[in-house]
C-alpha atoms as a PDB file:
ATOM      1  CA  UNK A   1      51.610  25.570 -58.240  1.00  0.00           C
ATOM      2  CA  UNK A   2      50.991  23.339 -55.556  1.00  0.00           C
ATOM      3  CA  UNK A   3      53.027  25.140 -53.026  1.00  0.00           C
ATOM      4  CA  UNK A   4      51.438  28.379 -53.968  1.00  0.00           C
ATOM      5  CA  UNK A   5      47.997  26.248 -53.084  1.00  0.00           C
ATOM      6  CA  UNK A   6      49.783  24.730 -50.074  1.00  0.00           C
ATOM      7  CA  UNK A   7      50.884  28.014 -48.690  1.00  0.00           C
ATOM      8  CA  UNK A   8      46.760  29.333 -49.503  1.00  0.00           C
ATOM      9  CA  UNK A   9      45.560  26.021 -47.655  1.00  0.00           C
ATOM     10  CA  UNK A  10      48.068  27.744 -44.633  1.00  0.00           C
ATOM     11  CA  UNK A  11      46.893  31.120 -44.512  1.00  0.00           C
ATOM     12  CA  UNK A  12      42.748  29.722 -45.034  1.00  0.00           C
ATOM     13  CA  UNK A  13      43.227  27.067 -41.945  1.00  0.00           C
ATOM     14  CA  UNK A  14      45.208  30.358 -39.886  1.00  0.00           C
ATOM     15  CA  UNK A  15      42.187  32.646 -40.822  1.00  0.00           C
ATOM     16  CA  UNK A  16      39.794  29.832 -39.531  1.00  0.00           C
ATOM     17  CA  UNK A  17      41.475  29.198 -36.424  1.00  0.00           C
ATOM     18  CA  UNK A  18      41.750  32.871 -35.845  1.00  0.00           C
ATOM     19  CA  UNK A  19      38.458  33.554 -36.180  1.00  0.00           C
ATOM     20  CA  UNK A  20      37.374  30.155 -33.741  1.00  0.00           C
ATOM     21  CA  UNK A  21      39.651  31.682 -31.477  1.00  0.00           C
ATOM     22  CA  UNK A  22      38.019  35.332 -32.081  1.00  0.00           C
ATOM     23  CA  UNK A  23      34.399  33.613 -31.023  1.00  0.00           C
ATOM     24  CA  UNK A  24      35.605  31.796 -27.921  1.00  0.00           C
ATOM     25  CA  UNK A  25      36.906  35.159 -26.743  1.00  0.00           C
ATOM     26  CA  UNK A  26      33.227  36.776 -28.057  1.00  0.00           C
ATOM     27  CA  UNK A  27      31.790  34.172 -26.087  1.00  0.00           C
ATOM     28  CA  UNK A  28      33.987  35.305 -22.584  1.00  0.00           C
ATOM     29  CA  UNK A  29      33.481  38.749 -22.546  1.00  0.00           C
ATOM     30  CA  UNK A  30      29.770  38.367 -23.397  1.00  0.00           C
ATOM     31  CA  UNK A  31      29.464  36.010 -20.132  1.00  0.00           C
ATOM     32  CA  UNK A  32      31.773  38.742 -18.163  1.00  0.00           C
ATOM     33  CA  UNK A  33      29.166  41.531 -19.273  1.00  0.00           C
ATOM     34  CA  UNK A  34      26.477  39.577 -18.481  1.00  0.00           C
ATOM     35  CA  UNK A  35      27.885  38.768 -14.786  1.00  0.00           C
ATOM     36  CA  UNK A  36      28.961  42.787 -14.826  1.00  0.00           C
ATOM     37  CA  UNK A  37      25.677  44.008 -16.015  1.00  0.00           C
ATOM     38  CA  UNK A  38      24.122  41.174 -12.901  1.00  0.00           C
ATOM     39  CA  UNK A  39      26.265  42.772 -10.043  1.00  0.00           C
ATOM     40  CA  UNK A  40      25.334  46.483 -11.484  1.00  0.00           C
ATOM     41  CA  UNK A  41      21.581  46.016 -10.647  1.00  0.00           C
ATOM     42  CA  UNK A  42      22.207  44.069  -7.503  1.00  0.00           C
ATOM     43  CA  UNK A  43      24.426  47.154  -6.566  1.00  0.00           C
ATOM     44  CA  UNK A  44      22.001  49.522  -7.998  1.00  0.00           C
ATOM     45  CA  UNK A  45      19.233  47.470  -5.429  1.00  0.00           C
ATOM     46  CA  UNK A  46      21.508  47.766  -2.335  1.00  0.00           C
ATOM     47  CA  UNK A  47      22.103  51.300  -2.699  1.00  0.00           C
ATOM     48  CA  UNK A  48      18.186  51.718  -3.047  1.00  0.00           C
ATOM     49  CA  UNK A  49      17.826  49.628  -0.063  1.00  0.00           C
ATOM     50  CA  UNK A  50      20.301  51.743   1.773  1.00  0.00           C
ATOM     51  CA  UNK A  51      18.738  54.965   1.037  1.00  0.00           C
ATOM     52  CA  UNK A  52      15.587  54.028   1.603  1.00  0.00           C
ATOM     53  CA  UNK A  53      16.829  53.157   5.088  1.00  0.00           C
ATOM     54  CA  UNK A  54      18.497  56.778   5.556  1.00  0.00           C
ATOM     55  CA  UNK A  55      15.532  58.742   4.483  1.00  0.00           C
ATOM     56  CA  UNK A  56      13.370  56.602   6.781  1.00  0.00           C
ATOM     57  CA  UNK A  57      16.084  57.307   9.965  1.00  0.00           C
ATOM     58  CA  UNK A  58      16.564  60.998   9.210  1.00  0.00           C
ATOM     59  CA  UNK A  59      12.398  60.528   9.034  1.00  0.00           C
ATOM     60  CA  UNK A  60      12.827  59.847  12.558  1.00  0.00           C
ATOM     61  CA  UNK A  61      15.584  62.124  13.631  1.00  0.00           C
ATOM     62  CA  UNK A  62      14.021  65.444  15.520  1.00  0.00           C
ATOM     63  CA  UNK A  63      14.099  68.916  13.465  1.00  0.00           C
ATOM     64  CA  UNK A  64      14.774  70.895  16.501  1.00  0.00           C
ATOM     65  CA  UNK A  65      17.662  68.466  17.175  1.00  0.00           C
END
């Protein structure tokens, strides 16, 4: 009996470190999609910023030209 409980004790402490282990990985790819989802909209602003500057040079650019 008690190594039948010792080997449960086992398997309850590898569950429990799996899922600590589980969480700290949670935890890293939340921060990654947070930094992912920050350098999509500053992306997302430079390529605004860069068209904006295109349309306003074509603006400028002669039609008979």
């Amino acid at each position: 009996m008690n190594n039948e409980l010792a080997a449960l004790e086992a398997k309850i402490e590898q569950v429990v470190a799996l899922v600590h282990q589980l969480r700290a990985e949670n935890e890293v790819l939340k921060n990654q999609m947070a930094a992912a989802e920050t350098e999509r909209l500053q992306l997302r602003r430079t390529m605004e910023t860069a068209r904006e500057r295109l349309e306003t040079l074509l603006d400028k650019v002669p039609e008979d030209a």
